[in-house]
N, C-alpha and C. Protein backbone atom coordinates (compact mmCIF):
# COMPACT_ATOMS: atom_id res chain seq x y z
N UNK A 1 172.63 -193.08 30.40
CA UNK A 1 172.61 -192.43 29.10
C UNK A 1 171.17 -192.18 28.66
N UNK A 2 171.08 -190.98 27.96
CA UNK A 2 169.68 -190.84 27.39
C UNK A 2 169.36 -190.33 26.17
N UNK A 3 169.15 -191.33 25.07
CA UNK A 3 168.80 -190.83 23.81
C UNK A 3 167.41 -190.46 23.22
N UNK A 4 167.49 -188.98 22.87
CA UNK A 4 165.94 -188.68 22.20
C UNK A 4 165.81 -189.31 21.19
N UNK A 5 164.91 -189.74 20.22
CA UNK A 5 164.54 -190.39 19.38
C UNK A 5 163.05 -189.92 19.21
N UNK A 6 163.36 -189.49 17.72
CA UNK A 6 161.88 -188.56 17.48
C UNK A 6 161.49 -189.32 15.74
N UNK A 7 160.14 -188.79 15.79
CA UNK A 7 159.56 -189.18 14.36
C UNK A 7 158.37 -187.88 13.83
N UNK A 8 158.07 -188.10 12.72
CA UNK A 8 157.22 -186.57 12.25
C UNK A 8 155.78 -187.65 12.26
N UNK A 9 154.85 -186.03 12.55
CA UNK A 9 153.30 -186.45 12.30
C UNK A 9 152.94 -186.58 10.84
N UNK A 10 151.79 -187.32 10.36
CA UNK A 10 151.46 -186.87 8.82
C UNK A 10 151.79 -185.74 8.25
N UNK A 11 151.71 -186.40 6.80
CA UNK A 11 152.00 -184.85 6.04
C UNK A 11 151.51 -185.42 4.80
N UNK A 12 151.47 -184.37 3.95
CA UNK A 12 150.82 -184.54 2.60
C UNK A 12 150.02 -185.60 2.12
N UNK A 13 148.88 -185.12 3.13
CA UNK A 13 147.24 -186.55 2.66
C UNK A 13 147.62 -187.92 3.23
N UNK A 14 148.64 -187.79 3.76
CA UNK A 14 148.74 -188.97 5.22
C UNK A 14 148.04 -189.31 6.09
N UNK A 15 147.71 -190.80 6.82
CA UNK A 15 146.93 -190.78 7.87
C UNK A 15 148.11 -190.81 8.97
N UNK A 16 149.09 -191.68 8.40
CA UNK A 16 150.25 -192.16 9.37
C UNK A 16 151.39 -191.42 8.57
N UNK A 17 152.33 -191.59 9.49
CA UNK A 17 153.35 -191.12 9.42
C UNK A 17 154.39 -192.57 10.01
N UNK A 18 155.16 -193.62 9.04
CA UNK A 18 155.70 -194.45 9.49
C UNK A 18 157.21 -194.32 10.56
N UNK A 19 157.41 -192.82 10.81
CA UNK A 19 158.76 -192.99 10.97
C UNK A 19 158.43 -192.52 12.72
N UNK A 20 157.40 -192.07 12.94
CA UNK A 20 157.16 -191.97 14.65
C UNK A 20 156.18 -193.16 14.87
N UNK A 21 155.38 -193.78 14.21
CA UNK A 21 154.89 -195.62 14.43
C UNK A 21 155.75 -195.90 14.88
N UNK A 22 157.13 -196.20 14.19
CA UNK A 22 157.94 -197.01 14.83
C UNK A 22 158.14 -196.58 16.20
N UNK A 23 158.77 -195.41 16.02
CA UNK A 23 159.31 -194.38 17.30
C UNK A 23 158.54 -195.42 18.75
N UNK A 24 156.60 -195.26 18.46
CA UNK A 24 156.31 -195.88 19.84
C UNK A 24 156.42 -196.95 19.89
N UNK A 25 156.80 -197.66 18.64
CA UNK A 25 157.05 -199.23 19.52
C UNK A 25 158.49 -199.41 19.58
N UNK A 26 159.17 -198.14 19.96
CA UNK A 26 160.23 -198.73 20.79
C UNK A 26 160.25 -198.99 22.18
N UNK A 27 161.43 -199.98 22.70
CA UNK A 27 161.33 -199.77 24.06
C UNK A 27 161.33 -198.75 24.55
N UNK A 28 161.17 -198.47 26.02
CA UNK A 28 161.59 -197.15 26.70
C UNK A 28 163.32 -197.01 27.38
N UNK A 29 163.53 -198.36 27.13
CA UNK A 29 165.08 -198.93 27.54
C UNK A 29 166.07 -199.78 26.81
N UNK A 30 167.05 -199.34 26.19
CA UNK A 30 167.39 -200.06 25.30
C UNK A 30 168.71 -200.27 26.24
N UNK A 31 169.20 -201.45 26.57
CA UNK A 31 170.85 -201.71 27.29
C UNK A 31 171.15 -200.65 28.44
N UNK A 32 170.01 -200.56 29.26
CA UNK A 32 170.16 -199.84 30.22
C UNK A 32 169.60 -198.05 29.77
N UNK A 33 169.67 -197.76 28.61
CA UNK A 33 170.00 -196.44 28.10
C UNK A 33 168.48 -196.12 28.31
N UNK A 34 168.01 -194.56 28.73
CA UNK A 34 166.64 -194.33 28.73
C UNK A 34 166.37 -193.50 27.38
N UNK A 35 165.10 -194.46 26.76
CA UNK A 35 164.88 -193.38 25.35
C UNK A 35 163.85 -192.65 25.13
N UNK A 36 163.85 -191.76 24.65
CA UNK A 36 162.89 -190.12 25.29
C UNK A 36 162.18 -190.06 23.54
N UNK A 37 160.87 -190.12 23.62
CA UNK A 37 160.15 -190.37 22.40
C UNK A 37 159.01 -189.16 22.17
N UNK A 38 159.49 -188.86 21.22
CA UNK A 38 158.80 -187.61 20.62
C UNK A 38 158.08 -187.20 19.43
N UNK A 39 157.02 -186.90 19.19
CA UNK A 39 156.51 -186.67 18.07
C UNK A 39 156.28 -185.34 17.43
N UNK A 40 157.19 -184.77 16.26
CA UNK A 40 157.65 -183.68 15.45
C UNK A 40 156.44 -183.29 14.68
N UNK A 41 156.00 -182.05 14.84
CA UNK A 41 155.28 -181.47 13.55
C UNK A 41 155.92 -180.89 12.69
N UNK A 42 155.18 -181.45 11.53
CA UNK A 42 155.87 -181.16 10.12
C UNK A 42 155.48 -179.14 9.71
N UNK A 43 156.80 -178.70 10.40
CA UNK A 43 157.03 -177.15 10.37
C UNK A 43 158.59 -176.87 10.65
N UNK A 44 158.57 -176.06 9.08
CA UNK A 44 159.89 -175.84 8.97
C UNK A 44 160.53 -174.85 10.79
N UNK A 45 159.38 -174.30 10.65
CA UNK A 45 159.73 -173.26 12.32
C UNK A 45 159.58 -173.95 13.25
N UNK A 46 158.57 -174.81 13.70
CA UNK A 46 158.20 -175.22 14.85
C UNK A 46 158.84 -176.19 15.24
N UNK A 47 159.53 -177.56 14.87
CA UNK A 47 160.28 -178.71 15.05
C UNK A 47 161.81 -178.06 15.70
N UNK A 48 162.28 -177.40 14.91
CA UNK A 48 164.17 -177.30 15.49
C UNK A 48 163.94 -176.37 17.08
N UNK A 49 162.72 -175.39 17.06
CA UNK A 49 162.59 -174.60 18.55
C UNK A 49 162.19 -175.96 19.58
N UNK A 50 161.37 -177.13 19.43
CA UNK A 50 160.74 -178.18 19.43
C UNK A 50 162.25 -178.80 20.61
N UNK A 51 162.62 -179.21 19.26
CA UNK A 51 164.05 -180.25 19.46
C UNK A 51 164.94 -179.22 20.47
N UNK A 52 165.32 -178.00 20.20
CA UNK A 52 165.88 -177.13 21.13
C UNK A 52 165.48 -177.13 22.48
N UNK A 53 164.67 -177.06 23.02
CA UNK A 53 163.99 -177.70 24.35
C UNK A 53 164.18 -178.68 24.75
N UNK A 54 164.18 -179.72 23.99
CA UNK A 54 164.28 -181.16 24.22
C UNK A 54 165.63 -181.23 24.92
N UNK A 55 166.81 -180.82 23.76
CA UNK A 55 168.38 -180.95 24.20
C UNK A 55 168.26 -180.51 25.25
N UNK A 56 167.80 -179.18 25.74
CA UNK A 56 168.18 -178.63 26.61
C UNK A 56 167.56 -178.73 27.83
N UNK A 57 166.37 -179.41 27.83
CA UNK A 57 165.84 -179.79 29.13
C UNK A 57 166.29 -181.25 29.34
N UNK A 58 166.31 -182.37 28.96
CA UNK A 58 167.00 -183.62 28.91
C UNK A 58 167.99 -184.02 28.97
N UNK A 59 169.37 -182.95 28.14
CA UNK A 59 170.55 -183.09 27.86
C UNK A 59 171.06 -184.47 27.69
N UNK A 60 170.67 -184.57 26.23
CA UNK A 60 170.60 -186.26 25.94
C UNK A 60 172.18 -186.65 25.78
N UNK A 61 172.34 -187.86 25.61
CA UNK A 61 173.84 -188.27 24.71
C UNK A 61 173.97 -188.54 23.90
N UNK A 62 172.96 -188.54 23.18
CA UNK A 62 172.86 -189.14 21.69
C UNK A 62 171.32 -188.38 21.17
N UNK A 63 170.79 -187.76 19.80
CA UNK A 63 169.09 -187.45 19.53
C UNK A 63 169.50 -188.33 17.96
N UNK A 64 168.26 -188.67 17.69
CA UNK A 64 168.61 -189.65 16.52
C UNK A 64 166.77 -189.29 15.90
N UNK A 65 166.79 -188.60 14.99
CA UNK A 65 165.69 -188.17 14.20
C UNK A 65 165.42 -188.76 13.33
N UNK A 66 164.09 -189.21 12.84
CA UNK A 66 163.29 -189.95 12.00
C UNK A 66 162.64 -189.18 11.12
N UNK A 67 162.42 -189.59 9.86
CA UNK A 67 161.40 -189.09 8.76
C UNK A 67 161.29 -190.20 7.76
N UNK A 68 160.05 -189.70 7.23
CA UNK A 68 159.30 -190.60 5.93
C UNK A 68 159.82 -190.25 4.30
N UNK A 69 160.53 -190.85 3.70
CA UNK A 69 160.64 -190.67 2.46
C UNK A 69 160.35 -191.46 1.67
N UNK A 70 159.20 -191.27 1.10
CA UNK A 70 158.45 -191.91 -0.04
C UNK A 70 159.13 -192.40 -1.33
N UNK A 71 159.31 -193.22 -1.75
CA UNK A 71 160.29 -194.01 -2.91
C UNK A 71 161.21 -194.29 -2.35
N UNK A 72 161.65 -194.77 -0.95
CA UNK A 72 163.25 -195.23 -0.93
C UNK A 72 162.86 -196.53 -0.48
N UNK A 73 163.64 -197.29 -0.23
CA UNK A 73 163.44 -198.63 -0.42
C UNK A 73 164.62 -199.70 0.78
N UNK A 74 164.82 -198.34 1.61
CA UNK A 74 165.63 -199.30 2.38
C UNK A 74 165.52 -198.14 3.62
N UNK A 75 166.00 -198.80 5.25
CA UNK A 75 166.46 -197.76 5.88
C UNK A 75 167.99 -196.76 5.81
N UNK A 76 167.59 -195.48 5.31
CA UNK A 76 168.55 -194.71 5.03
C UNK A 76 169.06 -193.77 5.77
N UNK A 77 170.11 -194.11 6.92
CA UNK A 77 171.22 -193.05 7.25
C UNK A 77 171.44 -192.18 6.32
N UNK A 78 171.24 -191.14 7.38
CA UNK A 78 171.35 -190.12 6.46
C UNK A 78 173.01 -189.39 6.46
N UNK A 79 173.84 -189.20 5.60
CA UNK A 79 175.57 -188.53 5.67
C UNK A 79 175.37 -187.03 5.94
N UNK A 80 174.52 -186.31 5.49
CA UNK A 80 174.90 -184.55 5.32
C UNK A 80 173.48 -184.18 5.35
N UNK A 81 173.84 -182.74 6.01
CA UNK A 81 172.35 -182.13 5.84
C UNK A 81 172.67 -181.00 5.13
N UNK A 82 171.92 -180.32 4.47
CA UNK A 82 172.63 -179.10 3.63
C UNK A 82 171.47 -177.64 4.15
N UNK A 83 172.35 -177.37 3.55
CA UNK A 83 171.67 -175.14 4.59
C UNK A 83 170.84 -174.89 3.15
N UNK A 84 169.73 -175.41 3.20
CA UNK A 84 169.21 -174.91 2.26
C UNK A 84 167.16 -175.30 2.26
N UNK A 85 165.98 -175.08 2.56
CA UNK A 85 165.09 -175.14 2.62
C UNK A 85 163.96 -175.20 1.48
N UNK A 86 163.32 -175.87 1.09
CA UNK A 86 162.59 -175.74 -0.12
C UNK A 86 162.08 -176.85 -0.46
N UNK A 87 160.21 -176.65 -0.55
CA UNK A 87 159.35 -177.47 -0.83
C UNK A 87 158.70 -177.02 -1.61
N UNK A 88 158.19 -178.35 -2.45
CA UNK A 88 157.20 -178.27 -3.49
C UNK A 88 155.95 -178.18 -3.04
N UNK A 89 155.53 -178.81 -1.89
CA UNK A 89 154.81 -178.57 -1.18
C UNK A 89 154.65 -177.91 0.46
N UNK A 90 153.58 -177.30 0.69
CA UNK A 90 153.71 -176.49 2.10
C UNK A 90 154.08 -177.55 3.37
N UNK A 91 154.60 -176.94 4.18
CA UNK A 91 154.80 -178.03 5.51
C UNK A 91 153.31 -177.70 6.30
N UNK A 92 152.77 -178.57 7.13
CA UNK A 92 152.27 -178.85 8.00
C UNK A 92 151.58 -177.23 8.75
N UNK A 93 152.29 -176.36 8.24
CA UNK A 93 151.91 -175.03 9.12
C UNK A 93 150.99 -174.06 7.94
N UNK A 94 151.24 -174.58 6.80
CA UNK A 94 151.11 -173.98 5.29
C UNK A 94 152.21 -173.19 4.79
N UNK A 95 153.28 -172.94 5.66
CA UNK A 95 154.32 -172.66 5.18
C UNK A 95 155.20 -173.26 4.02
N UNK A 96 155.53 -172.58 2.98
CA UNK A 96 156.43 -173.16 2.06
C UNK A 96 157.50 -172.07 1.82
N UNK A 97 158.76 -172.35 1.71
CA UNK A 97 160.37 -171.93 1.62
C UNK A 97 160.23 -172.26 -0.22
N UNK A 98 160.84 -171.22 -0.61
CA UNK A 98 161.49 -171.62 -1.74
C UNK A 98 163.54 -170.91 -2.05
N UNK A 99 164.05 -171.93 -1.44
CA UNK A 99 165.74 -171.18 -1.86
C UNK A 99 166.11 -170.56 -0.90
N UNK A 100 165.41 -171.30 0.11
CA UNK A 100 166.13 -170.37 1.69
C UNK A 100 167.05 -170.92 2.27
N UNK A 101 167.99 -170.37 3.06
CA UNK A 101 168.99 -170.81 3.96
C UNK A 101 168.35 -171.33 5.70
N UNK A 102 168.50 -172.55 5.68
CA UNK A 102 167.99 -173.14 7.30
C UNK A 102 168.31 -172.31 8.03
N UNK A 103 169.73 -171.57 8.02
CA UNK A 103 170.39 -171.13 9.43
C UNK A 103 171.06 -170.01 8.15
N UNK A 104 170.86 -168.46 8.22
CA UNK A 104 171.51 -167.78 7.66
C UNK A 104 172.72 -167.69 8.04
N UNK A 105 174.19 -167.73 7.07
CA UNK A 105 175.40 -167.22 7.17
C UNK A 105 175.70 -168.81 8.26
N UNK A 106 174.76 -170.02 8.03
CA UNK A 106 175.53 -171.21 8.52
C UNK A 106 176.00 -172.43 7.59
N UNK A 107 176.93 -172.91 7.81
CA UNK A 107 177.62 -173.53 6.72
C UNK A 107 176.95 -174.29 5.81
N UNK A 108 177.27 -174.40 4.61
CA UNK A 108 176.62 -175.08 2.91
C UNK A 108 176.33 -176.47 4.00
N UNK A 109 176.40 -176.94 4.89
CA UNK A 109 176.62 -178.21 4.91
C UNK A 109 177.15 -179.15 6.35
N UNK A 110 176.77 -180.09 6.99
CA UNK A 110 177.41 -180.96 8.26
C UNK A 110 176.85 -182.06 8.20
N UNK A 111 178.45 -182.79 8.85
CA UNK A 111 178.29 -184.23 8.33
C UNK A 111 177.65 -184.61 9.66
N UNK A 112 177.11 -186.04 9.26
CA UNK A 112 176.34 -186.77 10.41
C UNK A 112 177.35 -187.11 11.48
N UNK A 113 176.70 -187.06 12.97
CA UNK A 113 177.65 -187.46 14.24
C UNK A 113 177.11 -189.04 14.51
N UNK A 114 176.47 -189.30 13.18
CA UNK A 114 175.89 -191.31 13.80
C UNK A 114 177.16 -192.21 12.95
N UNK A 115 177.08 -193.06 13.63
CA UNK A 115 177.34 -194.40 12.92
C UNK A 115 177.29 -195.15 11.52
N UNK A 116 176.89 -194.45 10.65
CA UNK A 116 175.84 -194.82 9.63
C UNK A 116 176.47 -195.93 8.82
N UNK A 117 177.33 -195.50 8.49
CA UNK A 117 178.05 -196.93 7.98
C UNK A 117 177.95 -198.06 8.05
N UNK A 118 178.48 -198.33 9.78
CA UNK A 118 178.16 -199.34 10.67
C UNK A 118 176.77 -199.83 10.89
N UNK A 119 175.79 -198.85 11.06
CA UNK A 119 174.35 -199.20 11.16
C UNK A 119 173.59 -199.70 9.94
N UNK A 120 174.64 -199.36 9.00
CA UNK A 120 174.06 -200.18 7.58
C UNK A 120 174.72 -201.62 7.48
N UNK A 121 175.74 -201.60 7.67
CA UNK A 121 176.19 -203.37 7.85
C UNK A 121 175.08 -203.78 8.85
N UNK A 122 175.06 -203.09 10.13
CA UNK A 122 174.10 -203.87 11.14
C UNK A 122 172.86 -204.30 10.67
N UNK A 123 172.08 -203.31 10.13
CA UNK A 123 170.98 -203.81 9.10
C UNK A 123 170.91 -204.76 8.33
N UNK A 124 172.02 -204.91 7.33
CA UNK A 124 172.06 -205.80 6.32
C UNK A 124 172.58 -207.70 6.61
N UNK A 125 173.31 -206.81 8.13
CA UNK A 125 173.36 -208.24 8.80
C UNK A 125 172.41 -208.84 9.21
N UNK A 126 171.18 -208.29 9.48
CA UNK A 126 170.27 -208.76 9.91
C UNK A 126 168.97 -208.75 9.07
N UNK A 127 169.50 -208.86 7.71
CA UNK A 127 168.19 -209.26 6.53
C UNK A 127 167.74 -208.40 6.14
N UNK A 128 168.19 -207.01 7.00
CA UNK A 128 166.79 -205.38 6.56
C UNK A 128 167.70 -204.77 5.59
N UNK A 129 166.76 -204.13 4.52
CA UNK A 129 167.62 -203.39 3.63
C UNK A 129 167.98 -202.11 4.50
N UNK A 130 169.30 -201.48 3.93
CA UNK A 130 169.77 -200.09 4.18
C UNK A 130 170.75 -200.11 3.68
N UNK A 131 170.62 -198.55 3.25
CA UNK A 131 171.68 -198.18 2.57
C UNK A 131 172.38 -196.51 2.92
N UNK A 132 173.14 -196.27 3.01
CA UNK A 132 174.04 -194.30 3.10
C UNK A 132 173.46 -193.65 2.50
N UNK A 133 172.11 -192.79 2.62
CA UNK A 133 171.70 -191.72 1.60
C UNK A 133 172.75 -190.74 1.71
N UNK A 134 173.22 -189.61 1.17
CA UNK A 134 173.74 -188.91 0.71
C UNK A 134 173.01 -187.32 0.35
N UNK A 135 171.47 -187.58 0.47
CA UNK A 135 170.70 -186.38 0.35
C UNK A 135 169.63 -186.24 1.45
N UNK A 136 168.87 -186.01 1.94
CA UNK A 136 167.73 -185.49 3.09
C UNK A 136 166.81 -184.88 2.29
N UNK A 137 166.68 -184.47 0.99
CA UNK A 137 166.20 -183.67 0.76
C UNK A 137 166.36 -182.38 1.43
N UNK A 138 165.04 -181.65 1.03
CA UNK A 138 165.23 -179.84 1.06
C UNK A 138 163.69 -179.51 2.07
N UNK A 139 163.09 -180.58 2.45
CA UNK A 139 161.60 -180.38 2.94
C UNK A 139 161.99 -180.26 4.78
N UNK A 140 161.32 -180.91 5.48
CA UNK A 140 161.31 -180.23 7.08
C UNK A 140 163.05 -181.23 7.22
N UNK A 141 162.70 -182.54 7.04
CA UNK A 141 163.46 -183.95 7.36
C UNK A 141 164.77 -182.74 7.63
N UNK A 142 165.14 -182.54 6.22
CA UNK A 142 166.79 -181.99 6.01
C UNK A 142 167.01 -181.00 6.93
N UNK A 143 165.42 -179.85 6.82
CA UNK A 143 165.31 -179.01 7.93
C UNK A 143 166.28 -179.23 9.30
N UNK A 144 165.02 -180.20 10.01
CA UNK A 144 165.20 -181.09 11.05
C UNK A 144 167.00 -181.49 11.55
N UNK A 145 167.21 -181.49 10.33
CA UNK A 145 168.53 -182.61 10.27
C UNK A 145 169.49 -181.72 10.82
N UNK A 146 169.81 -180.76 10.26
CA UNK A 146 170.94 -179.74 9.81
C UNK A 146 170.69 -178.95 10.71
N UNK A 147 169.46 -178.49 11.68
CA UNK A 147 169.60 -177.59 12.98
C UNK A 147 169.93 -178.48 14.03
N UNK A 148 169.80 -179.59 14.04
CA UNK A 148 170.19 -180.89 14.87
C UNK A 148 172.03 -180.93 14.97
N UNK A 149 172.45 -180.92 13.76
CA UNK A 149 173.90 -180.57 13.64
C UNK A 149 174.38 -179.26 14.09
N UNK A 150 173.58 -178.81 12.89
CA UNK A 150 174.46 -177.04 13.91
C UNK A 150 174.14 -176.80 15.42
N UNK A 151 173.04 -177.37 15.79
CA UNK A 151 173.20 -177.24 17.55
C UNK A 151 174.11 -178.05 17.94
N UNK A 152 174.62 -179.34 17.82
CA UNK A 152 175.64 -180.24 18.01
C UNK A 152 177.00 -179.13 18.04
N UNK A 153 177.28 -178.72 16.80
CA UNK A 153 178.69 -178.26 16.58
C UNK A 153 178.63 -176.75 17.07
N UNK A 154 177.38 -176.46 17.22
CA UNK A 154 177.81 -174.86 18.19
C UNK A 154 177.69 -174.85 19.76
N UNK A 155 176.73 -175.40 20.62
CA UNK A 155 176.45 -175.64 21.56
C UNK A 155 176.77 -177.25 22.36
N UNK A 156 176.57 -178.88 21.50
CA UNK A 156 176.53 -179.82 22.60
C UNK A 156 177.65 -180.28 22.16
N UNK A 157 178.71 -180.35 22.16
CA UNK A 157 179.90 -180.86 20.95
C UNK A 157 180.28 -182.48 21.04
N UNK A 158 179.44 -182.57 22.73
CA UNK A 158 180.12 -183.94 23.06
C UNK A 158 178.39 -185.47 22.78
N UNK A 159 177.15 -184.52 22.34
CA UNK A 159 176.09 -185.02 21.76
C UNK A 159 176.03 -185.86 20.36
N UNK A 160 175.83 -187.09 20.53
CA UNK A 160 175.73 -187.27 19.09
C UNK A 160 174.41 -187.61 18.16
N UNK A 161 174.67 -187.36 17.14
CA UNK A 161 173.47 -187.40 16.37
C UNK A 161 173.08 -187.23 15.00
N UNK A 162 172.07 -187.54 14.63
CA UNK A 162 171.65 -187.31 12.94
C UNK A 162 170.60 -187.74 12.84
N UNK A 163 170.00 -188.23 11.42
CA UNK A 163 168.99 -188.29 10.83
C UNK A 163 168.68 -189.53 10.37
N UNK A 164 167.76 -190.44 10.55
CA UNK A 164 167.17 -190.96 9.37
C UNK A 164 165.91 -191.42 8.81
N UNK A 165 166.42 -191.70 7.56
CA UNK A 165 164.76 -191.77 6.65
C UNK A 165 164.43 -193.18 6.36
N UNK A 166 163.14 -193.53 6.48
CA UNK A 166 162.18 -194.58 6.72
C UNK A 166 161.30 -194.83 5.53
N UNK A 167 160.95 -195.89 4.73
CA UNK A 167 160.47 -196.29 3.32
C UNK A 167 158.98 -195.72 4.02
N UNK A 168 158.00 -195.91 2.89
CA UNK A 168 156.38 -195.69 3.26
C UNK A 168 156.64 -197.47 4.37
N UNK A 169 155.15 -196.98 5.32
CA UNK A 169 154.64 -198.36 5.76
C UNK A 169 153.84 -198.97 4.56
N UNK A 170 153.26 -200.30 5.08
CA UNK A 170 152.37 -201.12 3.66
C UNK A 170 151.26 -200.87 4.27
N UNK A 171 150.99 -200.02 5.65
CA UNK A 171 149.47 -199.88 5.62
C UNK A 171 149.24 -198.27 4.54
N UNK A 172 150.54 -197.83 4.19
CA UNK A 172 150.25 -196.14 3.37
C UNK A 172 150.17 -196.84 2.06
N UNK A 173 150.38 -198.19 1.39
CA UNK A 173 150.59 -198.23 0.30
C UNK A 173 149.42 -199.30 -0.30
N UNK A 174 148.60 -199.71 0.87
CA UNK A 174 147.71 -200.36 0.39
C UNK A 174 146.62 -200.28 -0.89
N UNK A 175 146.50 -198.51 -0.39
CA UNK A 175 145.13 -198.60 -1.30
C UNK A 175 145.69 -197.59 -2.44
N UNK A 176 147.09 -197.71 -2.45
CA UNK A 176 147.62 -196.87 -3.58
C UNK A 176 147.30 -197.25 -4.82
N UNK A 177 147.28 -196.59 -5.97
CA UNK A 177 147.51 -196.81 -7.28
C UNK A 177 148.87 -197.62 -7.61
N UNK A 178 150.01 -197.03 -7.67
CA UNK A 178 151.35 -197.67 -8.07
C UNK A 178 151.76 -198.22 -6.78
N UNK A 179 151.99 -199.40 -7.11
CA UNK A 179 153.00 -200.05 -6.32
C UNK A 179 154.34 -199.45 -6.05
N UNK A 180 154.71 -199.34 -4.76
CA UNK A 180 155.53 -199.03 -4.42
C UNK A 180 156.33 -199.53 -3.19
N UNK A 181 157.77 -199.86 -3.28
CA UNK A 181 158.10 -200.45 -1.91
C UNK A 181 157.74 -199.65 -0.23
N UNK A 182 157.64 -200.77 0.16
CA UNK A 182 156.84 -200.84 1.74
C UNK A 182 157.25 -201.44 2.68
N UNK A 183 157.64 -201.03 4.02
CA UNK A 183 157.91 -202.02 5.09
C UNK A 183 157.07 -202.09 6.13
N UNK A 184 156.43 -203.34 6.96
CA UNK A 184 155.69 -203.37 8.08
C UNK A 184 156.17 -202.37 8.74
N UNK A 185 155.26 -201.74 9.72
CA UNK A 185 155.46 -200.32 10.74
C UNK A 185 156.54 -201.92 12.49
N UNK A 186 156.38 -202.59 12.15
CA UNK A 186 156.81 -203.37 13.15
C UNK A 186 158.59 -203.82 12.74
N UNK A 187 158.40 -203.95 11.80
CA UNK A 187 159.73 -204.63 10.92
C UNK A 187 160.53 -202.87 10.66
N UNK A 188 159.85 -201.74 10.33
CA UNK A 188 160.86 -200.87 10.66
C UNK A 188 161.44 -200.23 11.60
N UNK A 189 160.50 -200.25 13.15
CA UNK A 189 160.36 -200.40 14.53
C UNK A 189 162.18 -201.33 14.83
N UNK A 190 162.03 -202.40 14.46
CA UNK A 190 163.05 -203.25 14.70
C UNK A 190 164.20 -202.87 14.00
N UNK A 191 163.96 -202.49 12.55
CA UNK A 191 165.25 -201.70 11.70
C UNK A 191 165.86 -200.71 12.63
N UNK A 192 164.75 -199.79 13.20
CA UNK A 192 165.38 -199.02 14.28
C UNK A 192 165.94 -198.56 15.20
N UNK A 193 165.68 -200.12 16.01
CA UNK A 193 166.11 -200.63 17.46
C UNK A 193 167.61 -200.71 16.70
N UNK A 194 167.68 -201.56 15.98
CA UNK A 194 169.40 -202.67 15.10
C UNK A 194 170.03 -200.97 15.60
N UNK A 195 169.62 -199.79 15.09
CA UNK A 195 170.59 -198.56 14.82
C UNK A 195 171.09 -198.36 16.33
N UNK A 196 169.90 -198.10 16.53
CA UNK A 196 170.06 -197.66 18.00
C UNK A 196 171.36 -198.39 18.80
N UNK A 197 171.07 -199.57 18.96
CA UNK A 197 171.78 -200.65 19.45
C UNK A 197 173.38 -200.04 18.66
N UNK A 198 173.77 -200.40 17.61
CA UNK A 198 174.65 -199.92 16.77
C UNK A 198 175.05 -198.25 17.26
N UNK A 199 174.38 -197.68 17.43
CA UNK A 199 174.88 -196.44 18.47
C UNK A 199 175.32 -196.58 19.43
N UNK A 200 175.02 -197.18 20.76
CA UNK A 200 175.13 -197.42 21.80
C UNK A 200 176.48 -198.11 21.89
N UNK A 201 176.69 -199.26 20.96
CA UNK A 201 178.10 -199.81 20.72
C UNK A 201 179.30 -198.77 20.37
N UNK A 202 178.94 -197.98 19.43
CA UNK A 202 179.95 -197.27 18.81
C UNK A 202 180.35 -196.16 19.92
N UNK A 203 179.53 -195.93 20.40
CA UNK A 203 179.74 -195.05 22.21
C UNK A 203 180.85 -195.28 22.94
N UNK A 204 180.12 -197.13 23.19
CA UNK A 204 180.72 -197.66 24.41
C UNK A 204 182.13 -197.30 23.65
N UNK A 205 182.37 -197.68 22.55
CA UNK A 205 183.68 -197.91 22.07
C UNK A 205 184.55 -196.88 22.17
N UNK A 206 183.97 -195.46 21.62
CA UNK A 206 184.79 -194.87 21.94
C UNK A 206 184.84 -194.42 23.19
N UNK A 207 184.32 -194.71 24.37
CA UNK A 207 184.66 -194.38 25.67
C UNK A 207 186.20 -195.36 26.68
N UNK A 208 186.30 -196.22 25.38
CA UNK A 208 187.00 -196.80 25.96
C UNK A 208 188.71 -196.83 25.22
């Protein structure tokens, strides 16, 4: 089996980007499974052509995408990605969307092909916060998210996959003004593995 597992570069006056930190300190082998590690630039255009290559030269069994969302406070599975594009600020290319459709004439909306549920008990079984977001936002992440699905449900049907979002690290929040919650880049590394693992189960399961 081979799952991609990707994370985004900085963005907005970032040095790091906590959600591909983790990415490299994963193994390269999780329960036999080989995991294919990638690092996303923050562009609404350039990431889904990016990831499109990836599927298609790798032909994974699972892609499981990472991003940084600033104020959340737990690891958040993400449920839905929505057809819709728009930042307050430019992505990574200087591009900024305001009220656009990800995928013209593609659906308001697709639900996640992960576990998330389950990967949130797994978490919480194991001391880390997480919780079911319900939004992705409208910036690359949701981007990211929702061409990840619609390639799933038009082209890999038997691929699974989704999104999720990662608190700041405490090395981004050090020299901040407001306090804000933070997790070691090592301790969310491990939040990540728990999912993964929690994928791999929910697999086996239904293969059987």
């Amino acid at each position: 089996m081979r799952i991609i597992v990707t994370g985004f570069a900085p963005f907005g006056g970032e040095t790091v980007n906590p959600s591909y930190e983790a990415v490299k300190l994963l193994p390269d082998i999780i329960e036999g499974h080989q995991i294919i590690k990638l690092e996303m630039p923050v562009s609404y255009d350039v990431c889904p052509a990016l990831l499109e290559w990836m599927v298609a030269h790798y032909r994974p069994d699972a892609v499981v995408c990472l991003g940084q969302a600033s104020g959340r406070t737990a690891i958040t599975p993400e449920y839905v990605a929505i057809n819709l594009k728009h930042g307050s600020i430019p992505d990574n290319s200087g591009v900024r969307y305001a009220d656009q459709p990800v995928i013209p004439d593609g659906p308001a909306a697709y639900f996640t092909k992960l576990p998330v549920r389950r990967m949130v008990a797994a978490l919480q079984a194991a001391g880390l916060p997480g919780f079911v977001s319900y939004s992705a936002g409208t910036f690359v992440c949701n981007c990211l998210s929702y061409h990840l699905l619609h390639m799933i449900d038009t082209k890999y049907p038997t691929v699974k996959g989704g999104f999720i979002h990662v608190p700041y690290s405490t090395e981004q929040v050090k020299n901040k003004c407001l306090k804000m919650f933070a997790m070691e880049t090592e301790e969310i590394a491990k939040a990540v593995s728990i999912c993964l693992h929690t994928l791999i189960e929910s697999m086996r399961d239904a293969s059987q």
